[in-house]
N, C-alpha and C. Protein backbone atom coordinates (compact mmCIF):
# COMPACT_ATOMS: atom_id res chain seq x y z
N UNK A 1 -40.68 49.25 -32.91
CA UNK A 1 -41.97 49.47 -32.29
C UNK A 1 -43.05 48.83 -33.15
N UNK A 2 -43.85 48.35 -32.28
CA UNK A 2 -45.27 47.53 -33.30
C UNK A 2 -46.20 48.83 -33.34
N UNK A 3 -46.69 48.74 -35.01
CA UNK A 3 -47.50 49.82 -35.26
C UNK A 3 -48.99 49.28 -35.44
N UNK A 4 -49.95 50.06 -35.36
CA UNK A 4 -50.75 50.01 -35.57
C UNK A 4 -51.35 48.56 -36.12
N UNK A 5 -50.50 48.75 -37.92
CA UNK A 5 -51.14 47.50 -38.81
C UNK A 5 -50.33 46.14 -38.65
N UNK A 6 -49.51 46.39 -37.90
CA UNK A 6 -48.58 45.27 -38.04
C UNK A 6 -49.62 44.90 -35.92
N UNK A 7 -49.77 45.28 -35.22
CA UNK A 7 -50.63 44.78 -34.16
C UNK A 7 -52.16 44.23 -34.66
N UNK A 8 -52.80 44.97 -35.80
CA UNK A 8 -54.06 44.35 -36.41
C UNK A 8 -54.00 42.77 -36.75
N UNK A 9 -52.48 42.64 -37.60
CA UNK A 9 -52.28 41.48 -38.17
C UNK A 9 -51.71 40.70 -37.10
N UNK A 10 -51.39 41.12 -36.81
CA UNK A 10 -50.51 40.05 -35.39
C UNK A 10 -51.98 39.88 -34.52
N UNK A 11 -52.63 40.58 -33.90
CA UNK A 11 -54.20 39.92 -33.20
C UNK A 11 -55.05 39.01 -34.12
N UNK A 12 -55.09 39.17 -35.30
CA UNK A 12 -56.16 37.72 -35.63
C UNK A 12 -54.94 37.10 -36.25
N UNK A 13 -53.74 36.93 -36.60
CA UNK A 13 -52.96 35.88 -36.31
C UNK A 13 -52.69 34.96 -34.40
N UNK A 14 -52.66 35.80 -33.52
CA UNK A 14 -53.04 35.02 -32.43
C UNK A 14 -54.30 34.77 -31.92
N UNK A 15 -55.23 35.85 -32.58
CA UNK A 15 -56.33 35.67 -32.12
C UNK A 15 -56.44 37.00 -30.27
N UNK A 16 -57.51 36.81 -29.52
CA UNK A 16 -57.53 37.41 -28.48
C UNK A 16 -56.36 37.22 -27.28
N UNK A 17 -55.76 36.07 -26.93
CA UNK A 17 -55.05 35.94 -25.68
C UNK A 17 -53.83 35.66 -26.20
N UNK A 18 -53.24 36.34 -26.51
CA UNK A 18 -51.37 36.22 -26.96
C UNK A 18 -50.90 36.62 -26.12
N UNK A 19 -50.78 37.08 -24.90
CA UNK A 19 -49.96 37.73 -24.27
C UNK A 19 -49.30 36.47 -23.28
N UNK A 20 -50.24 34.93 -22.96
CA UNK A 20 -49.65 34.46 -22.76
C UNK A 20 -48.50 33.15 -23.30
N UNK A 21 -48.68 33.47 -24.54
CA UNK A 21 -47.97 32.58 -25.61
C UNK A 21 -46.79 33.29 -25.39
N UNK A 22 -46.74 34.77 -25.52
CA UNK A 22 -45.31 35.54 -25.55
C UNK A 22 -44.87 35.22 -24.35
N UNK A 23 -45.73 35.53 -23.35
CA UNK A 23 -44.89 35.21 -22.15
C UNK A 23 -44.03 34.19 -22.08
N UNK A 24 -44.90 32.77 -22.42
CA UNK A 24 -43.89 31.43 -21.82
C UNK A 24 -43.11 31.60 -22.50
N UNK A 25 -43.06 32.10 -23.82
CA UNK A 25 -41.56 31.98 -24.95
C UNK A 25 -40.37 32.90 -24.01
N UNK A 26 -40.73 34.11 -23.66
CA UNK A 26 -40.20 34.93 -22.78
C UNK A 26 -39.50 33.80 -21.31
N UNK A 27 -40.17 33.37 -20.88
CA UNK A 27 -40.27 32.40 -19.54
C UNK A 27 -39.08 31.67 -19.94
N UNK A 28 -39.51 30.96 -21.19
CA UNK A 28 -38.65 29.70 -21.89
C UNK A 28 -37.22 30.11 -21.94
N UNK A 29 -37.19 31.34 -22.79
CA UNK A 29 -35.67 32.26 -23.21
C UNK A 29 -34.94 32.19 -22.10
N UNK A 30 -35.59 32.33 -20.66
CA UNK A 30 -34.73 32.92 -19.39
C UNK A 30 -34.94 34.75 -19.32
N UNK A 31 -35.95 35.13 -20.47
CA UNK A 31 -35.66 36.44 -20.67
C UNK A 31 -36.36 37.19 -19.58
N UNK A 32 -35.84 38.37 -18.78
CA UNK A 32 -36.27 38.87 -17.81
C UNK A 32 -36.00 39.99 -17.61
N UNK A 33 -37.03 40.68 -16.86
CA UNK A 33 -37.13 42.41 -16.96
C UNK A 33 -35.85 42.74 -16.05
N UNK A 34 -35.41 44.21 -16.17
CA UNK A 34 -34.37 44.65 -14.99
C UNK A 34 -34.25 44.54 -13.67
N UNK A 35 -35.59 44.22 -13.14
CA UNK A 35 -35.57 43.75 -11.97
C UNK A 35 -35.46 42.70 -11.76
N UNK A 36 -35.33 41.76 -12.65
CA UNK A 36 -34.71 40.16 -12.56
C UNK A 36 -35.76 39.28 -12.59
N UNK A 37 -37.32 39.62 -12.41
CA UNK A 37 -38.56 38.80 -12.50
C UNK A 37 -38.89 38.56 -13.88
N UNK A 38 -39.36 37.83 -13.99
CA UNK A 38 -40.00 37.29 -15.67
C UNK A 38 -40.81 38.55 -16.02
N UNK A 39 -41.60 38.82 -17.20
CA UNK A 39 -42.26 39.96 -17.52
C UNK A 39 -43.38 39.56 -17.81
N UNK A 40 -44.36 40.71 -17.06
CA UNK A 40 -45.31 40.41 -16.83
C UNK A 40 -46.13 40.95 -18.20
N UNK A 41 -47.65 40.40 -18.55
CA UNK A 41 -48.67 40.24 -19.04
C UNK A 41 -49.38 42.00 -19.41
N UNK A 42 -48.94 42.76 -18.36
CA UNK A 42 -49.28 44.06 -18.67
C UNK A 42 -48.22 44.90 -19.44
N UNK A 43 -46.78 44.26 -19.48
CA UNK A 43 -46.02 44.86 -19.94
C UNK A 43 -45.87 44.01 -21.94
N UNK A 44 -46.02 43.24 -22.16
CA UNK A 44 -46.11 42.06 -22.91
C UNK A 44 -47.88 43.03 -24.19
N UNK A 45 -48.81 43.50 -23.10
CA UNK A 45 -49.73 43.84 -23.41
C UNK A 45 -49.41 45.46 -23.70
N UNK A 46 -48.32 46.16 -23.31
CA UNK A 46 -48.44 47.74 -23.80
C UNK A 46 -47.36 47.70 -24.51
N UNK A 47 -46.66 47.30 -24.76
CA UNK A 47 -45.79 46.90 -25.79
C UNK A 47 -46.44 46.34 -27.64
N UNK A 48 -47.47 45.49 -26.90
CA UNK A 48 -48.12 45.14 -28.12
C UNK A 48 -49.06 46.22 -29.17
N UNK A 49 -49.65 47.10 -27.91
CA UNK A 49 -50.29 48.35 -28.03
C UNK A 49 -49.63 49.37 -28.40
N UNK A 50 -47.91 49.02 -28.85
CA UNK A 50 -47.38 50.49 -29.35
C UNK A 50 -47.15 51.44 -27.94
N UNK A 51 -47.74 51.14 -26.70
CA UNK A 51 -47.32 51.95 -25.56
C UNK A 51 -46.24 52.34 -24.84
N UNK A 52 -44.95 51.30 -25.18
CA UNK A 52 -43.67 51.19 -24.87
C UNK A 52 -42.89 50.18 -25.72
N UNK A 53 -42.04 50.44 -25.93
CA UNK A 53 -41.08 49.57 -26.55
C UNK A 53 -40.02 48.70 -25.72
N UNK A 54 -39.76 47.89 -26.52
CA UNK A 54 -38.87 46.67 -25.26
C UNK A 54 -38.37 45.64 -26.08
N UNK A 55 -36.72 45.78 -26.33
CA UNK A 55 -36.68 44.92 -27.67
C UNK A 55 -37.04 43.23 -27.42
N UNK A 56 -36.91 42.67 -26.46
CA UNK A 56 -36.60 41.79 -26.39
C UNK A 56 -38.00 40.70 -26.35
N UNK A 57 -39.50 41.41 -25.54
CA UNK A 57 -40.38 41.35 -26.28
C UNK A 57 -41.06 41.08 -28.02
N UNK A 58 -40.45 42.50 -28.27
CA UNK A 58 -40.97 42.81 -29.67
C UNK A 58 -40.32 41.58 -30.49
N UNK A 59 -39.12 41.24 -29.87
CA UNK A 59 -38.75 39.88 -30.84
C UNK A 59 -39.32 38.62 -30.92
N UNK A 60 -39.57 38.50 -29.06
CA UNK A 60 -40.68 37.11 -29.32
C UNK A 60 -41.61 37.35 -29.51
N UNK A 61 -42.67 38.42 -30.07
CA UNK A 61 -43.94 38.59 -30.34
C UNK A 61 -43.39 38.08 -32.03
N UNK A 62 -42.37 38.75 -32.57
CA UNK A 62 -42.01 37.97 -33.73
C UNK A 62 -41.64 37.07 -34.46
N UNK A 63 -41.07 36.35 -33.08
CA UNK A 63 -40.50 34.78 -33.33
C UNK A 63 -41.67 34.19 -33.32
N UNK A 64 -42.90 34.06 -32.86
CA UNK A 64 -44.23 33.48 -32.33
C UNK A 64 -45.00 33.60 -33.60
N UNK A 65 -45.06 35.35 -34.19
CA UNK A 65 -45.63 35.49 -35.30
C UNK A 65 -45.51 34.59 -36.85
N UNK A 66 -43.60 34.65 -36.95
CA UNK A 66 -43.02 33.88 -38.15
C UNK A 66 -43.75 32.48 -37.74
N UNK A 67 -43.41 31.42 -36.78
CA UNK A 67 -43.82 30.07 -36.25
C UNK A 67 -45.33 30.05 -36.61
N UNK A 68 -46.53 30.73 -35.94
CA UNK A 68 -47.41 30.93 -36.47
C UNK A 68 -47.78 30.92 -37.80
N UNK A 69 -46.94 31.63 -38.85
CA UNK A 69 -47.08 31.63 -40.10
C UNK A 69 -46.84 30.42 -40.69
N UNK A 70 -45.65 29.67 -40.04
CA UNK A 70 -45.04 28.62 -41.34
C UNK A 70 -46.78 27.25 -40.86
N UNK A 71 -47.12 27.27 -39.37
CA UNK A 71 -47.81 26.30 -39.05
C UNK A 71 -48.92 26.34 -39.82
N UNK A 72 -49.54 27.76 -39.98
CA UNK A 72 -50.77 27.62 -40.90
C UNK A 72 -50.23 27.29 -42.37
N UNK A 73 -49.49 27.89 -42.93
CA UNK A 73 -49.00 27.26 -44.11
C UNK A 73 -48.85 26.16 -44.21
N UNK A 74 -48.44 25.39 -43.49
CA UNK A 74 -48.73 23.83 -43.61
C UNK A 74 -49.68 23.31 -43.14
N UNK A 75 -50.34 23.42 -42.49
CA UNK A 75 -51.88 23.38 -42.69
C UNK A 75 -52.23 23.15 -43.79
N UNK A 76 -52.46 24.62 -44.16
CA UNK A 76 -52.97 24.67 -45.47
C UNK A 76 -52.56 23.84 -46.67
N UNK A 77 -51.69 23.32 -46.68
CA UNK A 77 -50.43 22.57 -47.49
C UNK A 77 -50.97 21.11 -47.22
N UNK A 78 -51.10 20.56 -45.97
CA UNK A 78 -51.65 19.00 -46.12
C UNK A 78 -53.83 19.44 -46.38
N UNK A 79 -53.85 20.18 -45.96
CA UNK A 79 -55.27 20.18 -46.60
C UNK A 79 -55.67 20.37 -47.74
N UNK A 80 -54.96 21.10 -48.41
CA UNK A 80 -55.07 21.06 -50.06
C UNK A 80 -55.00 19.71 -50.78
């Protein structure tokens, strides 16, 4: 489950609109809710909020997060 500080850091690492970054990664995977439709933006969004859990989410919010990390690091790395 995403807590509290670990959702603080994960929002100004994506900034305001992540829910549709997770999605396409979600989209991309083939990954899809029990009813067989892709997952939607409100579910992507209470998940992020600690409101429900859903592993398969919580992983691409983390796969997105790590990727995120290494990109600014190199960033930072040719700008130095």
């Amino acid at each position: 489950m995403i807590t509290t500080q670990d959702k603080a850091k994960i929002k100004a690492l994506f900034g305001g609109r992540y829910s549709r970054e997770i999605k396409d990664l979600l989209d991309k995977k083939g990954l899809k809710n029990k009813d067989g439709n892709f997952h939607s933006s409100i579910m992507i969004r209470s998940v992020m909020n600690g409101l429900k859990r859903h592993h398969d989410i919580e992983t691409a919010i983390f796969e997105l997060v790590e990727e995120k990390q290494q990109l600014k690091k190199a960033r930072q790395k040719i700008l130095k």
